[in-house]
C-alpha atoms as a PDB file:
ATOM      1  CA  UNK A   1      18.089  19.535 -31.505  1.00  0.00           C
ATOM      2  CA  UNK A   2      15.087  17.522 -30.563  1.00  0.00           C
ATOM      3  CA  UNK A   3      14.741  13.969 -32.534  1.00  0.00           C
ATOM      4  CA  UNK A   4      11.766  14.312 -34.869  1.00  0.00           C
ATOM      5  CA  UNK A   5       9.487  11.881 -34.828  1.00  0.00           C
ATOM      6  CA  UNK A   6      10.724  10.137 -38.078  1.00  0.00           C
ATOM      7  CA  UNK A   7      14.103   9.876 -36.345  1.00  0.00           C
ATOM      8  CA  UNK A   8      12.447   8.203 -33.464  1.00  0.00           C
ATOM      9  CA  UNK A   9      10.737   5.239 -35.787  1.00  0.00           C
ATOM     10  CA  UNK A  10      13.691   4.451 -37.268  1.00  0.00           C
ATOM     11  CA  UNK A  11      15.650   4.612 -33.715  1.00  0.00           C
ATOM     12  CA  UNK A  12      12.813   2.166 -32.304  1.00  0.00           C
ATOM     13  CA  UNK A  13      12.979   0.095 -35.836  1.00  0.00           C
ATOM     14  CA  UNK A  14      16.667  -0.004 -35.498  1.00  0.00           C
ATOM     15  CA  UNK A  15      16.940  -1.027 -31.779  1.00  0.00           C
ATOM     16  CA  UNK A  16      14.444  -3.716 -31.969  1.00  0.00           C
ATOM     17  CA  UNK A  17      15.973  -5.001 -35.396  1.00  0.00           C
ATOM     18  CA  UNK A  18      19.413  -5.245 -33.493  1.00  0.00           C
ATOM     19  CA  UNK A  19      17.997  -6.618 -30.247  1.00  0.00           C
ATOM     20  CA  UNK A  20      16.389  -9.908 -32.731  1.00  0.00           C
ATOM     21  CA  UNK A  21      20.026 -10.159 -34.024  1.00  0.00           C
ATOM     22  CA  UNK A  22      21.964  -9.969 -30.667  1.00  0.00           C
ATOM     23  CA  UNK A  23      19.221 -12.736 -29.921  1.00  0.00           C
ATOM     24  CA  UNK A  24      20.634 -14.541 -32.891  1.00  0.00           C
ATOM     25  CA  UNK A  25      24.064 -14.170 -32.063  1.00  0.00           C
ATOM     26  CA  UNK A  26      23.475 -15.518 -28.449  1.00  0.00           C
ATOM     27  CA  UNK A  27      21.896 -18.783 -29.376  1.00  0.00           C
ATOM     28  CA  UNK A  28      24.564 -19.188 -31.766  1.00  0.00           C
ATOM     29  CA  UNK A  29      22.114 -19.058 -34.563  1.00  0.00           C
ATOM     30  CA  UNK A  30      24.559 -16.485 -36.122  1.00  0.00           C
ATOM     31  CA  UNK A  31      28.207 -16.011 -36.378  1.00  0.00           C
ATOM     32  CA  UNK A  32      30.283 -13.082 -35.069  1.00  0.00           C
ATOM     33  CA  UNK A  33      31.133 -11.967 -38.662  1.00  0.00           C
ATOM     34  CA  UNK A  34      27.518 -12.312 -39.653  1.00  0.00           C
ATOM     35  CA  UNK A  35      26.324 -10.521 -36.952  1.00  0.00           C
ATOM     36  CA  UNK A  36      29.078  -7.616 -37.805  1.00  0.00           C
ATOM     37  CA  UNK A  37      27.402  -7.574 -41.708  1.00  0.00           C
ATOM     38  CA  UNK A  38      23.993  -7.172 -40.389  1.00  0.00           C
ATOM     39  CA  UNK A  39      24.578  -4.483 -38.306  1.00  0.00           C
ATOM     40  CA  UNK A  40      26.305  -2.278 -41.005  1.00  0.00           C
ATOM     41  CA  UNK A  41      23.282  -3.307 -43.269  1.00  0.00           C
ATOM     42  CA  UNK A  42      20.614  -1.871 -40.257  1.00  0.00           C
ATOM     43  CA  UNK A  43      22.737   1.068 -39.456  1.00  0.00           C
ATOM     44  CA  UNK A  44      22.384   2.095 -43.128  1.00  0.00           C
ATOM     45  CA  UNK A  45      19.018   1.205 -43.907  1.00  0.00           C
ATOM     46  CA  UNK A  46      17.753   2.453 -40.154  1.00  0.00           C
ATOM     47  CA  UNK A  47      20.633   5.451 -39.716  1.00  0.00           C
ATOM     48  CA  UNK A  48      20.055   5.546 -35.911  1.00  0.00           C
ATOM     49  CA  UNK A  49      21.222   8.848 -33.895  1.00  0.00           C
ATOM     50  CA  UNK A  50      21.415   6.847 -30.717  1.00  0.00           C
ATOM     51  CA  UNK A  51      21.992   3.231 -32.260  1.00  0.00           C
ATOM     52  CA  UNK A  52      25.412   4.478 -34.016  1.00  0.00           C
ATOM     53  CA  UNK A  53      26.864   4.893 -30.765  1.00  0.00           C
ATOM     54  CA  UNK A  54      26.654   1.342 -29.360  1.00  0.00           C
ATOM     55  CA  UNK A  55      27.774   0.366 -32.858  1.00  0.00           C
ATOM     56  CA  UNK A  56      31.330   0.915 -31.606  1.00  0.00           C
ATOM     57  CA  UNK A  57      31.188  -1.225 -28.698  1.00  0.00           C
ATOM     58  CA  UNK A  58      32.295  -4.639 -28.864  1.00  0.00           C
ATOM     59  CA  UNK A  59      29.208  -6.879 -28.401  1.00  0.00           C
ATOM     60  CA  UNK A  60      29.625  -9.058 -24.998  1.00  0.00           C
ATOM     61  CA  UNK A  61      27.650 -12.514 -24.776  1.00  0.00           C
ATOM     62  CA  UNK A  62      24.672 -11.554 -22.442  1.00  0.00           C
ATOM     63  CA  UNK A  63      24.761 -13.616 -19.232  1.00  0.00           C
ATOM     64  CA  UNK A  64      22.234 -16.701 -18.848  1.00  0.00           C
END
């Protein structure tokens, strides 16, 4: 079924929440558990279709 346009604001919402956070967790500004408590709080508040999936993949520094 098509994502509805409220679905795709909290997708976007979601995604760029997570991508300040993985931010956060690359500068060290966060720690690995803390980073693992706010993404169950975004996945709740945001419920992301596509967002859930990456949820279950072990986050991997980003190369500098």
């Amino acid at each position: 079924s098509p994502m509805t346009k409220e679905a795709f604001q909290r997708e976007k919402m979601y995604q760029a929440t997570m991508g300040m956070v993985r931010r956060m967790r690359s500068e060290g500004l966060i720690s690995q558990a803390e980073y693992g408590q706010m993404e169950q709080i975004f996945l709740e508040k945001y419920k992301p279709l596509i967002g859930s999936i990456y949820a279950e993949i072990p986050l991997t520094p980003c190369p500098s």
